[in-house]
PDB file of N, CA and C in Angstrom:
ATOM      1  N   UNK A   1     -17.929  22.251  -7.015  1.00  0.00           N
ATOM      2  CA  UNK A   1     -17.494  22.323  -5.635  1.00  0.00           C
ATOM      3  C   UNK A   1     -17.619  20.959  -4.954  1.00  0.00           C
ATOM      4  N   UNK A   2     -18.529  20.400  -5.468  1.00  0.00           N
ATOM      5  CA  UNK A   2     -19.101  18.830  -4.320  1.00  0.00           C
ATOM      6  C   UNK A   2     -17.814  17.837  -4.931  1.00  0.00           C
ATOM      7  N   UNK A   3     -17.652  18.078  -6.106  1.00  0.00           N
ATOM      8  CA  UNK A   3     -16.503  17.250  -6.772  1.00  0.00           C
ATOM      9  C   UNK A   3     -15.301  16.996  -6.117  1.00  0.00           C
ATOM     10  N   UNK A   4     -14.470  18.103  -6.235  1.00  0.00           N
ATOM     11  CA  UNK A   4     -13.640  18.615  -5.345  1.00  0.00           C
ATOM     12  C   UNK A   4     -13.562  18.137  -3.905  1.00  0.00           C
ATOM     13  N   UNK A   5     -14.370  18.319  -2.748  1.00  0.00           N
ATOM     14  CA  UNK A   5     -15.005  17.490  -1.772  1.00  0.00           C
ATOM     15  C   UNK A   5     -14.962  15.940  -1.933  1.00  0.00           C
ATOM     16  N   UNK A   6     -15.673  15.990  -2.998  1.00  0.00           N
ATOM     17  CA  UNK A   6     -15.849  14.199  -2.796  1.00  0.00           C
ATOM     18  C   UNK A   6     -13.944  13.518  -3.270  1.00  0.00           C
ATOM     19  N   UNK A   7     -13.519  14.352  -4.158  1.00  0.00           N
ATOM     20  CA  UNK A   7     -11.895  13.859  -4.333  1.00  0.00           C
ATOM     21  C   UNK A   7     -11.505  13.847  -3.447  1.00  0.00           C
ATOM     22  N   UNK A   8     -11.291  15.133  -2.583  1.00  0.00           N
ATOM     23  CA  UNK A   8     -10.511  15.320  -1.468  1.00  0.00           C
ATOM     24  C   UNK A   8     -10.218  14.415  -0.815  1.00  0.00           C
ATOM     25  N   UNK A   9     -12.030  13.862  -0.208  1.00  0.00           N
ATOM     26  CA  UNK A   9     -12.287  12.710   0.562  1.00  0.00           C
ATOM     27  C   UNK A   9     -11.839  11.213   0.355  1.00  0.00           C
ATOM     28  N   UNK A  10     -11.913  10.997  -0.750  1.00  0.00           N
ATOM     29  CA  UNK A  10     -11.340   9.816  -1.709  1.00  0.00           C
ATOM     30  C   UNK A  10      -9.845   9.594  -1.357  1.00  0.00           C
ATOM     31  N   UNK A  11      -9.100  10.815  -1.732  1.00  0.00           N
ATOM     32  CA  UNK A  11      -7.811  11.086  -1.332  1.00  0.00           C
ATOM     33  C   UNK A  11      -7.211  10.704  -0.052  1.00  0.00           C
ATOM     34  N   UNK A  12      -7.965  11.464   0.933  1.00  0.00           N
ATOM     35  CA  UNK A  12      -7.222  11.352   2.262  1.00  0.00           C
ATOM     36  C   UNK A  12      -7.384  10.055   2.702  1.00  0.00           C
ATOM     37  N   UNK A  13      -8.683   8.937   1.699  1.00  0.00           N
ATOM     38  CA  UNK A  13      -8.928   7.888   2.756  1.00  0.00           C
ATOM     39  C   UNK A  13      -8.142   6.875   1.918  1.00  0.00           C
ATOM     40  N   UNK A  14      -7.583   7.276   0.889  1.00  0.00           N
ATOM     41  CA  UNK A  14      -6.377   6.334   0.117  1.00  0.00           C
ATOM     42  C   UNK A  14      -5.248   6.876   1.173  1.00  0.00           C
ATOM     43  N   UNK A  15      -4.632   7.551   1.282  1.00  0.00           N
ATOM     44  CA  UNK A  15      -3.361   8.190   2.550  1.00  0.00           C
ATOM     45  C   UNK A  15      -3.507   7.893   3.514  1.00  0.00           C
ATOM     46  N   UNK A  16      -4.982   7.579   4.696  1.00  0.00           N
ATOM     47  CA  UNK A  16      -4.928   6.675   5.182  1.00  0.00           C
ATOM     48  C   UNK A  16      -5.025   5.132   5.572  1.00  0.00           C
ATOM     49  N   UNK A  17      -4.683   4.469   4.113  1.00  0.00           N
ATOM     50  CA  UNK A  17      -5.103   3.357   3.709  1.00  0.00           C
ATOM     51  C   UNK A  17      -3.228   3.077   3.761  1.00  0.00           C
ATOM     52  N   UNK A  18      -2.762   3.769   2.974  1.00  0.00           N
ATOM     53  CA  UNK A  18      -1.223   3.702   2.630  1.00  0.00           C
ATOM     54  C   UNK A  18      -0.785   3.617   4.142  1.00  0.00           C
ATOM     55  N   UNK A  19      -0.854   4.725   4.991  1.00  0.00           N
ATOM     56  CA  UNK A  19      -0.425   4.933   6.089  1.00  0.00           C
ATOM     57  C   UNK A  19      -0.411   3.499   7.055  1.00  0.00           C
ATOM     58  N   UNK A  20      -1.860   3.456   7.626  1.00  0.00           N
ATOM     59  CA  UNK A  20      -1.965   1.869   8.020  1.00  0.00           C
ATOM     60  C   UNK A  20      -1.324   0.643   7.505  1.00  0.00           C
ATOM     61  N   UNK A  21      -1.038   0.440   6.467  1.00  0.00           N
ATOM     62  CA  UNK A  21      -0.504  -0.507   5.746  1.00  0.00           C
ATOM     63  C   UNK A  21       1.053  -0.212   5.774  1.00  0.00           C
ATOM     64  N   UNK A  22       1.356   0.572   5.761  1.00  0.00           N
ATOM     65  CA  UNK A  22       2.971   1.145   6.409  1.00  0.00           C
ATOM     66  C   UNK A  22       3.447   0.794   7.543  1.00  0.00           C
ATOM     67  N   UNK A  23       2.532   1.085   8.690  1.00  0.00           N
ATOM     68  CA  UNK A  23       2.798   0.512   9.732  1.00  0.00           C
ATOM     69  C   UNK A  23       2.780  -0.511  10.672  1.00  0.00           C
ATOM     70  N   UNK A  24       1.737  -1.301   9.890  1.00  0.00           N
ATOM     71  CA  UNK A  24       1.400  -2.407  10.624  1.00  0.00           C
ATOM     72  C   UNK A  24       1.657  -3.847   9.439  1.00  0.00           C
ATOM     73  N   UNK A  25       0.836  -4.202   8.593  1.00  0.00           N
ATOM     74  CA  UNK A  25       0.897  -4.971   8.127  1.00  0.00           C
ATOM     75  C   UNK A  25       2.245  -5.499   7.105  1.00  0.00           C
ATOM     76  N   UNK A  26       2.766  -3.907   6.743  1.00  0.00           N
ATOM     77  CA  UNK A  26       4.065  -4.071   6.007  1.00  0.00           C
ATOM     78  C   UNK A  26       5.827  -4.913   7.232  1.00  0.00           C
ATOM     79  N   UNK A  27       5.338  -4.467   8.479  1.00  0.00           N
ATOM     80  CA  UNK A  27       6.157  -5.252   9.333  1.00  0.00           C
ATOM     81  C   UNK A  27       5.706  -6.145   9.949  1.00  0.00           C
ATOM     82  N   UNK A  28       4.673  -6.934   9.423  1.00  0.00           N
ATOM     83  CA  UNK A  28       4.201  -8.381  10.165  1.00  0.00           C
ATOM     84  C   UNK A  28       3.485  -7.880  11.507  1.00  0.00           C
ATOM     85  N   UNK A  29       2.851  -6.895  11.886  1.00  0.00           N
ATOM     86  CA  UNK A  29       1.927  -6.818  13.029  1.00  0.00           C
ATOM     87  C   UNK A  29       0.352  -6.653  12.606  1.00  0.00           C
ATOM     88  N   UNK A  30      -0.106  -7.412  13.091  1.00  0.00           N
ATOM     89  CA  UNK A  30      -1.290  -7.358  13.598  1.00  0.00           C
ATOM     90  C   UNK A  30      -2.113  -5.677  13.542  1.00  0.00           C
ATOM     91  N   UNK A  31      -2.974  -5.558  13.057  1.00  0.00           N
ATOM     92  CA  UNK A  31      -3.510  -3.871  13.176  1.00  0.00           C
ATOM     93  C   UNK A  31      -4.781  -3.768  13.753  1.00  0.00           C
ATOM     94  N   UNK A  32      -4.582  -3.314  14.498  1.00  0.00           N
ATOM     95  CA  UNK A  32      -5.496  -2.777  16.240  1.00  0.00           C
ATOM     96  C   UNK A  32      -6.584  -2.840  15.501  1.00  0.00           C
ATOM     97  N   UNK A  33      -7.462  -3.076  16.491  1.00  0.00           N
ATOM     98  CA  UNK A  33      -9.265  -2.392  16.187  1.00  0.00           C
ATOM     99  C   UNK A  33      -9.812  -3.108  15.026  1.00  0.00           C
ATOM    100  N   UNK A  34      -9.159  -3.469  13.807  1.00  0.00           N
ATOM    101  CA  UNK A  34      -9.788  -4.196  13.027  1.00  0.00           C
ATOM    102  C   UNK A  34      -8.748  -4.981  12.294  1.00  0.00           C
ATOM    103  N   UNK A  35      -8.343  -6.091  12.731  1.00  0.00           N
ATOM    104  CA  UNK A  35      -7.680  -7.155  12.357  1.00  0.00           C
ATOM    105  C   UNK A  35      -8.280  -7.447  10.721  1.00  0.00           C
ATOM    106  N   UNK A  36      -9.261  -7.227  10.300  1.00  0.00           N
ATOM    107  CA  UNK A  36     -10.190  -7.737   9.039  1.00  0.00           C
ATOM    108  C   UNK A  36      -9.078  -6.992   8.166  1.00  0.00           C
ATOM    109  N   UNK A  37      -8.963  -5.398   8.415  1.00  0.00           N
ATOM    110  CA  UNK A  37      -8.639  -4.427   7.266  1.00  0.00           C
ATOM    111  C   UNK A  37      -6.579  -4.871   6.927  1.00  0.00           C
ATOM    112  N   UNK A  38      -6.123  -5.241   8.103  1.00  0.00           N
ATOM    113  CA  UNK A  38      -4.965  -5.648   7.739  1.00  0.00           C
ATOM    114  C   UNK A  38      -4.779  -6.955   6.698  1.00  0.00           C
ATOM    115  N   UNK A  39      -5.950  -8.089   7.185  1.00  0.00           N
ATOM    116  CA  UNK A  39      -5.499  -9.063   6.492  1.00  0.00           C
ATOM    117  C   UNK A  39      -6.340  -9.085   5.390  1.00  0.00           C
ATOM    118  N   UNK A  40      -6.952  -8.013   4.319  1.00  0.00           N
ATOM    119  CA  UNK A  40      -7.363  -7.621   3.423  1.00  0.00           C
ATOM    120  C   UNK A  40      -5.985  -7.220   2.499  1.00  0.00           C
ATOM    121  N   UNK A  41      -5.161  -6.070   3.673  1.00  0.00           N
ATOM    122  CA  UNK A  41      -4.236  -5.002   2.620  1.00  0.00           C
ATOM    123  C   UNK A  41      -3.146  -6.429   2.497  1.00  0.00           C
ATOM    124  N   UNK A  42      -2.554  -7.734   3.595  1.00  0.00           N
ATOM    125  CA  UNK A  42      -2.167  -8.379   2.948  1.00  0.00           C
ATOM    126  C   UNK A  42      -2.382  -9.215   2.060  1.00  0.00           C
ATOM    127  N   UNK A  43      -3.380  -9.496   1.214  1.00  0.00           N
ATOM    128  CA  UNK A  43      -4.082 -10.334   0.411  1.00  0.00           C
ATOM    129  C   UNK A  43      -3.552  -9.440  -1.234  1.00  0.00           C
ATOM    130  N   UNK A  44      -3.978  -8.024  -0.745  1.00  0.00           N
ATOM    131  CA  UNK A  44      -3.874  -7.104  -1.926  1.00  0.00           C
ATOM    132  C   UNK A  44      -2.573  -7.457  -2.246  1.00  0.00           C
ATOM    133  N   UNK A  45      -1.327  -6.777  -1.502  1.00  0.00           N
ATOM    134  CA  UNK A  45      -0.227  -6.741  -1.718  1.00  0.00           C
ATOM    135  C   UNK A  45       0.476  -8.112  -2.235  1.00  0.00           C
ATOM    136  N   UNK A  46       0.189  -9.163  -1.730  1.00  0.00           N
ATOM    137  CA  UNK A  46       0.800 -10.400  -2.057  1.00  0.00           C
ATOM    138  C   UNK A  46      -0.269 -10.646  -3.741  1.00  0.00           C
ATOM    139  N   UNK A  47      -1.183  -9.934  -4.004  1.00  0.00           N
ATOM    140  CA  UNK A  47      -1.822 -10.830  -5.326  1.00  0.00           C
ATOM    141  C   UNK A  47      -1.147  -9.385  -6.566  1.00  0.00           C
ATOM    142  N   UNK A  48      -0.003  -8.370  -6.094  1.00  0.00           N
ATOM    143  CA  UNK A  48       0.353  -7.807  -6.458  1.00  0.00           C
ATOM    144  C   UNK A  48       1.406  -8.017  -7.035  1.00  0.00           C
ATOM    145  N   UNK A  49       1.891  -8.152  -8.513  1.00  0.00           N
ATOM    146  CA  UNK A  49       3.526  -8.539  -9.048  1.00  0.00           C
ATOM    147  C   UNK A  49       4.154  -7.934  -8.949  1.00  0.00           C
ATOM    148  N   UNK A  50       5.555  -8.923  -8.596  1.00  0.00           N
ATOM    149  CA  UNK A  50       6.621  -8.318  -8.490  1.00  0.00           C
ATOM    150  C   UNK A  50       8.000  -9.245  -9.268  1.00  0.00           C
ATOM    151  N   UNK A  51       8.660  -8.160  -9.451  1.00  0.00           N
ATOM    152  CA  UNK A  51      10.218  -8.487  -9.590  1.00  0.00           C
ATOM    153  C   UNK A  51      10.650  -9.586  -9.091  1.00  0.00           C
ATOM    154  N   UNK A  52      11.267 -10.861  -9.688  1.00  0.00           N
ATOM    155  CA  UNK A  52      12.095 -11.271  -9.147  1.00  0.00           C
ATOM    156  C   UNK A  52      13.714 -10.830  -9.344  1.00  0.00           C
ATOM    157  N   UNK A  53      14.390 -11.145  -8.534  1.00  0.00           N
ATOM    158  CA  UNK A  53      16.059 -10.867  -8.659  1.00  0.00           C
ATOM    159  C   UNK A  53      16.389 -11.096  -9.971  1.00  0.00           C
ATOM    160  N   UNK A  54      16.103 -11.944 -10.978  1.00  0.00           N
ATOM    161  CA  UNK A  54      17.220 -12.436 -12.023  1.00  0.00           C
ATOM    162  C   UNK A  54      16.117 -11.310 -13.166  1.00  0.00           C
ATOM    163  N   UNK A  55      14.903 -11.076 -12.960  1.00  0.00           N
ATOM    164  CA  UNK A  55      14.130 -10.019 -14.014  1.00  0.00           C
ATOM    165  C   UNK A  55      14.463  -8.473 -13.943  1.00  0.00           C
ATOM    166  N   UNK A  56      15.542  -7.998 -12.804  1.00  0.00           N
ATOM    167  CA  UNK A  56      15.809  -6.604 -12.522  1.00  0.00           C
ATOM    168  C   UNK A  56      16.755  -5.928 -13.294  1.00  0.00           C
ATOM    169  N   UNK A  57      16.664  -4.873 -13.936  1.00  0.00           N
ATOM    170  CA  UNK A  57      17.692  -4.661 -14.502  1.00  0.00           C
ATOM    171  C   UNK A  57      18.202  -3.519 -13.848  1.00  0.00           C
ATOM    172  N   UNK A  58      19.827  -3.269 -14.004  1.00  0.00           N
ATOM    173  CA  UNK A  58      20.702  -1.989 -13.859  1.00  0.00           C
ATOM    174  C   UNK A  58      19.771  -0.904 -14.668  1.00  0.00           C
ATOM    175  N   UNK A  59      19.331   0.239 -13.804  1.00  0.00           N
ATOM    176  CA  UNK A  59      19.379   1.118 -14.256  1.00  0.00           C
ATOM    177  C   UNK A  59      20.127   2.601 -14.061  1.00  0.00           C
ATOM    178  N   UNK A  60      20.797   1.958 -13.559  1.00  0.00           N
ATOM    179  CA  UNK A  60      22.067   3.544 -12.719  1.00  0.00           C
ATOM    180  C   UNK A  60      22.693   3.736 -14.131  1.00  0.00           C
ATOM    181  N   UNK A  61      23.609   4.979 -13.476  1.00  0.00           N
ATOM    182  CA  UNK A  61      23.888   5.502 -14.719  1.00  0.00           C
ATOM    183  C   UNK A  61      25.524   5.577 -14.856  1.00  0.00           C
ATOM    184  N   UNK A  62      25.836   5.060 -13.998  1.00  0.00           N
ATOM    185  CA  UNK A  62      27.201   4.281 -13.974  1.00  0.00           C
ATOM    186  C   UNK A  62      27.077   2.849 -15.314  1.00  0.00           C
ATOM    187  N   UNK A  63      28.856   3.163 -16.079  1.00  0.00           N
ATOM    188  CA  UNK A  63      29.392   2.543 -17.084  1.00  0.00           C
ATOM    189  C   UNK A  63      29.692   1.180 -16.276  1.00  0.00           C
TER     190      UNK A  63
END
């Protein structure tokens, strides 16, 4: 039962981790009340890889 609980909790505070980072830092604002936690999630995201344009491939399913 405590398991369960403690996931739950884990859970919702990843959803509100996503959430915040959706709204604020993903459009260049500033995030209320604790400026620290935004310019954390941008640190994450930018040390995160990505795609460039010429590495993407077609995957539709059009000939």
């Amino acid at each position: 039962m405590i398991f369960i609980v403690i996931a739950m909790f884990v859970i919702l505070l990843l959803a509100g981790l996503v959430a915040v980072y959706a709204a604020y830092p993903s459009r260049g604002q500033k995030t209320p009340y604790a400026p620290w936690l935004g310019d954390a999630m941008e640190k994450a995201a930018d040390a995160m890889p990505t795609l460039q344009a010429e590495e993407q491939r077609d995957w539709s399913l059009r000939p």
